[in-house]
C-alpha atoms as a PDB file:
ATOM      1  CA  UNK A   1      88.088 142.010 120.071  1.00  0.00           C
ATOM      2  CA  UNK A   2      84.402 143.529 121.103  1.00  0.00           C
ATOM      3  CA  UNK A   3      84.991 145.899 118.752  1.00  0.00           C
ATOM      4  CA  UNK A   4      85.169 143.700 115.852  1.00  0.00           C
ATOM      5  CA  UNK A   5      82.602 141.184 117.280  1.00  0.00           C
ATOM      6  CA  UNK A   6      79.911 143.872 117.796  1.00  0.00           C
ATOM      7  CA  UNK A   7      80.747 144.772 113.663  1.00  0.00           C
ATOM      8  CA  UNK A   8      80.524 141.585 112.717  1.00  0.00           C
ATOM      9  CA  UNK A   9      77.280 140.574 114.486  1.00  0.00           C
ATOM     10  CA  UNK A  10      76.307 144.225 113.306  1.00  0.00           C
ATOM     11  CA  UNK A  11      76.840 143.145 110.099  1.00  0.00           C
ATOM     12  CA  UNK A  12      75.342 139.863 110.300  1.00  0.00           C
ATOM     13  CA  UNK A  13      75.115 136.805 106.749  1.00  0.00           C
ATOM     14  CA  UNK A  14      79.115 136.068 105.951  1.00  0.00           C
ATOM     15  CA  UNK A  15      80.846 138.399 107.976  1.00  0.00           C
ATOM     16  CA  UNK A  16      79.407 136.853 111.030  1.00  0.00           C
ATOM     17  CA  UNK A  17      79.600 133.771 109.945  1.00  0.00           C
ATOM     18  CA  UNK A  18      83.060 134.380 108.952  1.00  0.00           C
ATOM     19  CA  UNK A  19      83.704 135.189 112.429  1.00  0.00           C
ATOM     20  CA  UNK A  20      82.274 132.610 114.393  1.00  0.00           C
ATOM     21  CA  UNK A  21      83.748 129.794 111.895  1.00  0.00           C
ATOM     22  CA  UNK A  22      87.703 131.309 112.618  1.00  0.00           C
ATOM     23  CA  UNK A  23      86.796 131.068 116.429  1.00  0.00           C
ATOM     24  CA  UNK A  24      85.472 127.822 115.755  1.00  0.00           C
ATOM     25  CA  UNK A  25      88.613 126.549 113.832  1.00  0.00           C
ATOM     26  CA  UNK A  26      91.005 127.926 116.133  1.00  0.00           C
ATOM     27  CA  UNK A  27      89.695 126.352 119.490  1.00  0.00           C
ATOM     28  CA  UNK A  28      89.304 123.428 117.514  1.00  0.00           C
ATOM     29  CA  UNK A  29      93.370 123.752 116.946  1.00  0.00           C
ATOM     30  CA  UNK A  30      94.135 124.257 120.142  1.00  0.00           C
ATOM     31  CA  UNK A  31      92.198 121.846 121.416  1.00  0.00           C
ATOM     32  CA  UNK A  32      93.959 119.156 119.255  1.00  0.00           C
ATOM     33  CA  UNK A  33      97.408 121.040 120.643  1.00  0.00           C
ATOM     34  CA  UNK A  34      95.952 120.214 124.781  1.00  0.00           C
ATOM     35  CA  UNK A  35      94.675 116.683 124.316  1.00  0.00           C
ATOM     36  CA  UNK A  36      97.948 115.566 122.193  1.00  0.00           C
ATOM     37  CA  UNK A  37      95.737 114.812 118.993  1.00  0.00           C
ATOM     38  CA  UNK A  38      97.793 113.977 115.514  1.00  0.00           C
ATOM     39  CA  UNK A  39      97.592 116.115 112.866  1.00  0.00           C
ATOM     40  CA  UNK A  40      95.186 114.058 110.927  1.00  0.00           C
ATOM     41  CA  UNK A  41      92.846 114.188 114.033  1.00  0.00           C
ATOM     42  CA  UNK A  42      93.178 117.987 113.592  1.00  0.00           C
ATOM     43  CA  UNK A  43      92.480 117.875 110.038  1.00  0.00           C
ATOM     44  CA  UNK A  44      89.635 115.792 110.241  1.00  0.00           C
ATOM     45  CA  UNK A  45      87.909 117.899 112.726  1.00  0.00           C
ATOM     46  CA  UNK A  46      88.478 121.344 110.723  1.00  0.00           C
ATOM     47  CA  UNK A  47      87.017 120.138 107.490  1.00  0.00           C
ATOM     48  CA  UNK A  48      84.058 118.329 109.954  1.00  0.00           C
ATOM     49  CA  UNK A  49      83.371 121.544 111.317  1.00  0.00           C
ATOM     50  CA  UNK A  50      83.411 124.240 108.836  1.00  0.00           C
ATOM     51  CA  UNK A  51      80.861 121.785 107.143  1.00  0.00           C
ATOM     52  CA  UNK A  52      78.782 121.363 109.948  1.00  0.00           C
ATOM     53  CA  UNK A  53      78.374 125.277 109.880  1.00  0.00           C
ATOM     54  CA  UNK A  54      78.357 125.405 105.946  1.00  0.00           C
ATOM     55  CA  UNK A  55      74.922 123.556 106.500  1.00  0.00           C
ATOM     56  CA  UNK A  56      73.422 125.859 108.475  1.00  0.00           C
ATOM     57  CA  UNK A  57      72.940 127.725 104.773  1.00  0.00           C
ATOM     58  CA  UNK A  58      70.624 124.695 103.136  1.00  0.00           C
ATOM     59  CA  UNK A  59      69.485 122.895 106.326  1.00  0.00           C
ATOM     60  CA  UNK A  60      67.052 122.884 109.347  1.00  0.00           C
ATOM     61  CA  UNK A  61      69.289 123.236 112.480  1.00  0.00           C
ATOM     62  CA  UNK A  62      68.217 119.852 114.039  1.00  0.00           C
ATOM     63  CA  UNK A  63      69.970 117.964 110.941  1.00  0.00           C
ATOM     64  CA  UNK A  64      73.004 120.371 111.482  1.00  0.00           C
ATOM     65  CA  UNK A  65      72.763 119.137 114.862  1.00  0.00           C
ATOM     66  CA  UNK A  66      72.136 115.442 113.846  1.00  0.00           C
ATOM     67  CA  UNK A  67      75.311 116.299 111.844  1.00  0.00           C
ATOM     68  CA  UNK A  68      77.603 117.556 114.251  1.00  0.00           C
ATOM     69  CA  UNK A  69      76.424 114.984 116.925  1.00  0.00           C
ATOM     70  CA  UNK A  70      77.454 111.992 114.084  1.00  0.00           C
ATOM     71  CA  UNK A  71      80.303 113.281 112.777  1.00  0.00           C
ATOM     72  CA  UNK A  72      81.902 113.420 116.170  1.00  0.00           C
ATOM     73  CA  UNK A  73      80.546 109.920 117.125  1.00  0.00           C
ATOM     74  CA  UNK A  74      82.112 108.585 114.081  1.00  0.00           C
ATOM     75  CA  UNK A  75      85.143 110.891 114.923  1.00  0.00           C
ATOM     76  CA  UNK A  76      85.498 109.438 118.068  1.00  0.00           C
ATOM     77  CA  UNK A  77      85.257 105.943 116.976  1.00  0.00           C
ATOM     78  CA  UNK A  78      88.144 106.888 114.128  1.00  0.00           C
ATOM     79  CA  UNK A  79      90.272 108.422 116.945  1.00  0.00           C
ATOM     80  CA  UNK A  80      90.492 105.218 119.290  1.00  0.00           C
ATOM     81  CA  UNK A  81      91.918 103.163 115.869  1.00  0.00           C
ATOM     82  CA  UNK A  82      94.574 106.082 115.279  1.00  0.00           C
ATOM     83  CA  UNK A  83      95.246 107.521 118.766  1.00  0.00           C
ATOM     84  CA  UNK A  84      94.464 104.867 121.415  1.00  0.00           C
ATOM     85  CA  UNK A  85      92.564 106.446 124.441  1.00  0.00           C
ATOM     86  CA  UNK A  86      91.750 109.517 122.627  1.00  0.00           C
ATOM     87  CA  UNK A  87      88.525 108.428 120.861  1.00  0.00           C
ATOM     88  CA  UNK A  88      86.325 110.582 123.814  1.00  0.00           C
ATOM     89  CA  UNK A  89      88.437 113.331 124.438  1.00  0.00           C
ATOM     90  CA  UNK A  90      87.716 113.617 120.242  1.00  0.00           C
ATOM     91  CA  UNK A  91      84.219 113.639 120.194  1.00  0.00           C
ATOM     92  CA  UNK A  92      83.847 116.094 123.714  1.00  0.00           C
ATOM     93  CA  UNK A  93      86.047 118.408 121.722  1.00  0.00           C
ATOM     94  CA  UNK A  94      83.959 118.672 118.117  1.00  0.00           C
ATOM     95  CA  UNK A  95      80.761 119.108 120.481  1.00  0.00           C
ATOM     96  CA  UNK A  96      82.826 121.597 122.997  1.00  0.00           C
ATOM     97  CA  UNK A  97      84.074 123.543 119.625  1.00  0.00           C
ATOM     98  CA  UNK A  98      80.422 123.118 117.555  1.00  0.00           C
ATOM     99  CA  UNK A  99      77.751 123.098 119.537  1.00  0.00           C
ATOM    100  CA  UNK A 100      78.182 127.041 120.410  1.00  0.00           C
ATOM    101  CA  UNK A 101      79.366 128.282 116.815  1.00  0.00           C
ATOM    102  CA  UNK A 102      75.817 126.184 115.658  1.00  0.00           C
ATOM    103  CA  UNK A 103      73.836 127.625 118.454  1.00  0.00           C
ATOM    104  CA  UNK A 104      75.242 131.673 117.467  1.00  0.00           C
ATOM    105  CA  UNK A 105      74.738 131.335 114.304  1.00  0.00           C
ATOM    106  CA  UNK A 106      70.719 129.803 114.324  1.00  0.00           C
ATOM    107  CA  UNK A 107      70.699 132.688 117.040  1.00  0.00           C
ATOM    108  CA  UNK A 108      71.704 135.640 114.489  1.00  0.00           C
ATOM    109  CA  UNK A 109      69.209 134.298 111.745  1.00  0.00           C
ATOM    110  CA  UNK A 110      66.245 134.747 114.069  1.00  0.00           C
ATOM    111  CA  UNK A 111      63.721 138.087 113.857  1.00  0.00           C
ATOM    112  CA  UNK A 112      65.477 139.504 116.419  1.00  0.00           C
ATOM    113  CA  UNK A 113      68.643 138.188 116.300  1.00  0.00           C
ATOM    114  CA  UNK A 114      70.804 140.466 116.063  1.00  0.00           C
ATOM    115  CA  UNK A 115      69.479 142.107 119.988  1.00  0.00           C
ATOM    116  CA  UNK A 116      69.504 138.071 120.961  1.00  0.00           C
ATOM    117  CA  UNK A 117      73.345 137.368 119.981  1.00  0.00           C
ATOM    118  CA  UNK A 118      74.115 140.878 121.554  1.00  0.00           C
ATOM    119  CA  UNK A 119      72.246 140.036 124.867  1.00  0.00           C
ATOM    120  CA  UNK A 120      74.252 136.858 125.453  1.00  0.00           C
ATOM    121  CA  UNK A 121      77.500 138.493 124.281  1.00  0.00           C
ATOM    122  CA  UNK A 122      76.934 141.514 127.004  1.00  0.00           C
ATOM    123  CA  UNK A 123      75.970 139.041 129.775  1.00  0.00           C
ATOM    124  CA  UNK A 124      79.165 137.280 129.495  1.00  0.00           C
ATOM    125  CA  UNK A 125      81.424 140.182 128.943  1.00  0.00           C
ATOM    126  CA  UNK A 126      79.561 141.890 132.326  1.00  0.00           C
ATOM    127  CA  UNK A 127      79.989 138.737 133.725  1.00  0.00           C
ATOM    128  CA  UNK A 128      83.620 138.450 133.103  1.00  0.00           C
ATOM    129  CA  UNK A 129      84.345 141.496 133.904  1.00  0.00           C
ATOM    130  CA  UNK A 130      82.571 142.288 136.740  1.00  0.00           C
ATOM    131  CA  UNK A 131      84.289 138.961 138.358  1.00  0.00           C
ATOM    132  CA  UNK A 132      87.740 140.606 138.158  1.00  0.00           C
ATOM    133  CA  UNK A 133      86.914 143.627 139.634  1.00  0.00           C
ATOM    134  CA  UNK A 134      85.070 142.345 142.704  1.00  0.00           C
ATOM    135  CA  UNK A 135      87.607 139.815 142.798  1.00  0.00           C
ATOM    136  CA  UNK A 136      90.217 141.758 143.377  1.00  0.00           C
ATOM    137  CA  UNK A 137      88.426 144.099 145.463  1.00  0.00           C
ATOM    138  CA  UNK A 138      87.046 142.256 147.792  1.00  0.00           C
ATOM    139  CA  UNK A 139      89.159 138.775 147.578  1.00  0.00           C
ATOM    140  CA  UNK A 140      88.252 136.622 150.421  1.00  0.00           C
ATOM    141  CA  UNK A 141      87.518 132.072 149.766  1.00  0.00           C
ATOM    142  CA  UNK A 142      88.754 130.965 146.408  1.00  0.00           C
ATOM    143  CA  UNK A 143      86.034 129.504 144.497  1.00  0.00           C
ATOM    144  CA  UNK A 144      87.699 126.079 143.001  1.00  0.00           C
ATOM    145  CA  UNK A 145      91.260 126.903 144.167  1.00  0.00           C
ATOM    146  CA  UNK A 146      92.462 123.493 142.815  1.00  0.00           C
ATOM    147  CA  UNK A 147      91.316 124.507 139.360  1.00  0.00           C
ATOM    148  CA  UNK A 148      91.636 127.821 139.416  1.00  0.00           C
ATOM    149  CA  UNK A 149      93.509 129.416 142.030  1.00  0.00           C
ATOM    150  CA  UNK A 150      92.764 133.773 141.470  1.00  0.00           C
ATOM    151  CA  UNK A 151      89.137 133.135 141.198  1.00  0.00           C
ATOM    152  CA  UNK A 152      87.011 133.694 144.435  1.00  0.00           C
ATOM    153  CA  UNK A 153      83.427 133.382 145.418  1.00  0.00           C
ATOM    154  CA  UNK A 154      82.629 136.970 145.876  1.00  0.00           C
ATOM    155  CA  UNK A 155      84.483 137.560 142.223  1.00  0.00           C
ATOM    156  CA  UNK A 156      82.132 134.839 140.792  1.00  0.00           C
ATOM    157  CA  UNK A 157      79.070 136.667 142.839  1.00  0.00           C
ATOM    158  CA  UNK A 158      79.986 140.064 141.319  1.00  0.00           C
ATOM    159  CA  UNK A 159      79.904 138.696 138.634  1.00  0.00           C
ATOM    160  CA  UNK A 160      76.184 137.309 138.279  1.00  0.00           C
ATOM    161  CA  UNK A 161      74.584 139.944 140.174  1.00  0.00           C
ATOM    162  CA  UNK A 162      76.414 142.433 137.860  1.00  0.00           C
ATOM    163  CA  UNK A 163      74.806 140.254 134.634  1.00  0.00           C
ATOM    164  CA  UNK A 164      71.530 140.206 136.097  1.00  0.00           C
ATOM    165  CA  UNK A 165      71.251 144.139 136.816  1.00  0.00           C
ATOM    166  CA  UNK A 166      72.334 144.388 133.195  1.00  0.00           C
ATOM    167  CA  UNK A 167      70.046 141.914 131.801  1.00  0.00           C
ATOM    168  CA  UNK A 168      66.957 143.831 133.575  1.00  0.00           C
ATOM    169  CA  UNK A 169      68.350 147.569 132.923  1.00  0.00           C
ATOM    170  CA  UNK A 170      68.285 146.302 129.077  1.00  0.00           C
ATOM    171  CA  UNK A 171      64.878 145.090 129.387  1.00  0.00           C
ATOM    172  CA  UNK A 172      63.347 147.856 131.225  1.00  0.00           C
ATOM    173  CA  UNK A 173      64.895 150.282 128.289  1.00  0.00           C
ATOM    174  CA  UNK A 174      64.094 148.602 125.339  1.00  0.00           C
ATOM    175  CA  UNK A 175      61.345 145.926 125.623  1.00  0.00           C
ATOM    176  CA  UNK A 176      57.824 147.316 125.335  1.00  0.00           C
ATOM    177  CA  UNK A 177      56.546 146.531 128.623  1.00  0.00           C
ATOM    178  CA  UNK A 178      58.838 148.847 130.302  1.00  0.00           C
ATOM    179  CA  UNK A 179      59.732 148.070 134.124  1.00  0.00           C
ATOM    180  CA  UNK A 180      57.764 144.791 135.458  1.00  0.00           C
ATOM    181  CA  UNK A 181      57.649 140.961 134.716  1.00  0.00           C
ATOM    182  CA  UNK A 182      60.004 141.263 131.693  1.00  0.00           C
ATOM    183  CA  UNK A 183      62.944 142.812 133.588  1.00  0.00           C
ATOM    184  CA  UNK A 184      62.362 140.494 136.397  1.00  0.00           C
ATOM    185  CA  UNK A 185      62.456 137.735 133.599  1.00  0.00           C
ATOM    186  CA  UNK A 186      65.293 138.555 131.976  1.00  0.00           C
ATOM    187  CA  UNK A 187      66.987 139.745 134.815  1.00  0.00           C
ATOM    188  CA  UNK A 188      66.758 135.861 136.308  1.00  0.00           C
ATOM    189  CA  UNK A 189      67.615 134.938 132.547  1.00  0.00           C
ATOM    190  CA  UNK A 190      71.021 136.858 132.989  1.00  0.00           C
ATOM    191  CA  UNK A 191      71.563 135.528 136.119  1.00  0.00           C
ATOM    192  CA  UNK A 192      71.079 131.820 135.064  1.00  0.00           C
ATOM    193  CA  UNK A 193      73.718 132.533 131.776  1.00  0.00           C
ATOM    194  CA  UNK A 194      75.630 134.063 134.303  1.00  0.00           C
ATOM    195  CA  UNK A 195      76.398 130.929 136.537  1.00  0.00           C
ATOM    196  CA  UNK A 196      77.430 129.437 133.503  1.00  0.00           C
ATOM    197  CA  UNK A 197      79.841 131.629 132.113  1.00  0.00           C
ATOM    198  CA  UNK A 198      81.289 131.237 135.278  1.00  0.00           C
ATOM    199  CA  UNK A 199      81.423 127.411 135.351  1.00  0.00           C
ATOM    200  CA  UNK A 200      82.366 127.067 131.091  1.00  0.00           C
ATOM    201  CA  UNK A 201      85.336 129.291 132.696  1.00  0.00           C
ATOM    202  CA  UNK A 202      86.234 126.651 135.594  1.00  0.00           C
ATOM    203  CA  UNK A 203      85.929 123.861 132.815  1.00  0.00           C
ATOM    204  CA  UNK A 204      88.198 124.928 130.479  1.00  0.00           C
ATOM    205  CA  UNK A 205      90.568 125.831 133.746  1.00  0.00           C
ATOM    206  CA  UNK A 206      90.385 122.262 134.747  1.00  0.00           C
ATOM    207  CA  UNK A 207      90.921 121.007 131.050  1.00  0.00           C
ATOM    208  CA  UNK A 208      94.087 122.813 130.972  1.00  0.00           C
ATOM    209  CA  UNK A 209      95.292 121.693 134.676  1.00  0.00           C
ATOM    210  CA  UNK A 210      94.693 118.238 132.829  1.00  0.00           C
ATOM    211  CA  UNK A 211      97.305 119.495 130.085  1.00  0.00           C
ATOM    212  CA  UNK A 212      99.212 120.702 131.640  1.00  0.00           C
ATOM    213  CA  UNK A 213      99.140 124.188 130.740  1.00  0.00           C
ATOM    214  CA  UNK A 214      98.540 127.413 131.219  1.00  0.00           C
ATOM    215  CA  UNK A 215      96.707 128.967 128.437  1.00  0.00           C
ATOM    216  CA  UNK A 216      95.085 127.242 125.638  1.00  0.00           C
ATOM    217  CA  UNK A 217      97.499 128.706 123.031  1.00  0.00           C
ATOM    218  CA  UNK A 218      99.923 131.822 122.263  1.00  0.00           C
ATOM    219  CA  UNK A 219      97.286 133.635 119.666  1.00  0.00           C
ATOM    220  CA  UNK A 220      96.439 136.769 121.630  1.00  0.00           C
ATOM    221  CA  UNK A 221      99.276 137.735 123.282  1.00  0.00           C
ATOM    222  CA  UNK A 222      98.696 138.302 126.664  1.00  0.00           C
ATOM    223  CA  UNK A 223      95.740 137.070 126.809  1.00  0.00           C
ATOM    224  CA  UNK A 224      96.280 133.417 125.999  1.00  0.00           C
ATOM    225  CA  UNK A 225      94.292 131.776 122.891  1.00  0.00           C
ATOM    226  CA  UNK A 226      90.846 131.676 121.610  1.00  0.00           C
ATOM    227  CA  UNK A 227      89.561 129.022 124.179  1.00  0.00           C
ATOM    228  CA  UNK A 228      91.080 131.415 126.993  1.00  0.00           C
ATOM    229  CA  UNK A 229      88.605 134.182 125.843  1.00  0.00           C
ATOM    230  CA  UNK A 230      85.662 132.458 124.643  1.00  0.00           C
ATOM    231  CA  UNK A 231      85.364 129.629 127.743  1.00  0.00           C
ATOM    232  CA  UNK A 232      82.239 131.340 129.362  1.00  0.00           C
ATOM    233  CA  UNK A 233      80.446 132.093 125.974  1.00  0.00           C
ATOM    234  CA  UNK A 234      80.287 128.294 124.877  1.00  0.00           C
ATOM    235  CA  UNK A 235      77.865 127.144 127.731  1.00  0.00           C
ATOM    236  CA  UNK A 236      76.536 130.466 127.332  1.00  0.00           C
ATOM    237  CA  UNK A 237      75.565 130.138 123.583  1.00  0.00           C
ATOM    238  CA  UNK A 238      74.459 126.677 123.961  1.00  0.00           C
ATOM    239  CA  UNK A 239      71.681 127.397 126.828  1.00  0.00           C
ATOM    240  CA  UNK A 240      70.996 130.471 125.620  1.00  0.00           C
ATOM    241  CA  UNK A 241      69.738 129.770 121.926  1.00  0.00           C
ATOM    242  CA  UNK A 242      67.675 126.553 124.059  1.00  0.00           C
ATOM    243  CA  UNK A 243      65.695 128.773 125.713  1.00  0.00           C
ATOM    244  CA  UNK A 244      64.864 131.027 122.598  1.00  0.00           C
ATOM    245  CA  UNK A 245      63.798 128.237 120.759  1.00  0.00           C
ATOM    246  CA  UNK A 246      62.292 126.833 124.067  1.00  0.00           C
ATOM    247  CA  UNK A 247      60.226 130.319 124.612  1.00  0.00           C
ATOM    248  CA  UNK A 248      59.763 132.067 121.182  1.00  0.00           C
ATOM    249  CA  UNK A 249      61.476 135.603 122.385  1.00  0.00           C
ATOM    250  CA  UNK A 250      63.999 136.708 119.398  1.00  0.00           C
ATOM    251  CA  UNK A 251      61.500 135.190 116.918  1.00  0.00           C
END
């Protein structure tokens, strides 16, 4: 799956694109599937959404934005006449399934996009991974063992100190002022994306506690569906592409 993320954000225009809007589709499906929305809830929603990203092609990304924030408004609204009680858990989802595939793909089309996208991919992956191994190495308190019984605070410590010494390695390599403020910048930056990765993970734990299930789907086997694998990148996407527009540093 890195493998053909990294070639796809490599490649950048409609294979990335291409990429991010499956992703997007799919947790949008299996959403619907946990919250017990119809299939013309479902429907809705996919056509919604593969516009909202189409427009990222012939519009400024604050009216994709405006867009995506409408359509599931008026989504909502539509779900509480068809599916009484579901109107909210509607709208969260289009902005839980949108808001990152908008924010990856205004991310990408920046100057220096392509080492942006890559940064926040790396800090959750490190994140991730670096959570299982201390995890299970060292063990010890659970973090949220109501929502999510295997994770434990020193996992979900390894975790961000391992982002933030990967975050300031990358800077002191590759930006131009070498060891100094920037590494201590972005090594705090990594650290921040870090914590939440690590809460987007405990969210979508909790929403499926509330569905009573255990992964999001049966896509990947083994591994669950496309929620399961992507639940510390939304909140990751979203905060990260705020504080590149916020600060100016891809561009």
């Amino acid at each position: 799956m890195a493998v053909v993320a990294i070639g796809a954000l490599w490649l950048g225009g409609l294979a990335f694109l291409a990429l991010v809007a499956l992703a997007t589709l799919l947790m949008w499906a299996e959403w619907t599937a946990m919250m017990g929305l119809g299939p013309g809830l479902r429907r809705a929603g996919l056509v919604l959404l593969a516009g909202v990203m189409a427009l990222l092609a012939v519009v400024s990304v604050s009216e994709v934005l405006l867009a995506l924030a409408g359509g599931a408004a008026l989504m909502g609204l539509f779900a509480r006449g068809v599916q009484p009680g579901k109107g909210s858990l509607t709208a969260a989802g289009l902005l839980y399934c949108g808001l990152p595939a908008v924010a990856l793909l205004w991310v990408r089309d920046l100057r220096e996009g392509l080492a942006a996208t890559l940064l926040l991919l790396v800090i959750v992956w490190t994140t991730d991974i670096a959570a299982f191994f201390a995890g299970r190495a060292i063990g010890g308190r659970k973090l949220a063992p109501r929502i999510s019984p295997n994770k434990t605070w020193a996992g979900a410590v390894g975790g961000v100190v391992a982002a933030m010494l990967v975050a300031g390695v990358l800077a002191s390599l590759y930006l131009p002022s070498g060891f100094g403020r920037w590494t201590l910048t972005m090594a705090s930056f990594g650290g921040a994306l870090a914590v939440l990765s690590v809460l987007g993970d405990l969210l979508e734990s909790g929403l499926k506690r509330r569905a009573g299930v255990k992964d999001s789907g049966t896509i990947l086997p083994g591994h669950g569906g496309v929620m399961d694998r992507l639940d510390g990148l939304v909140p990751v996407a979203v905060a990260g592409a705020a504080v590149f527009w916020m600060t100016g540093w891809a561009g």
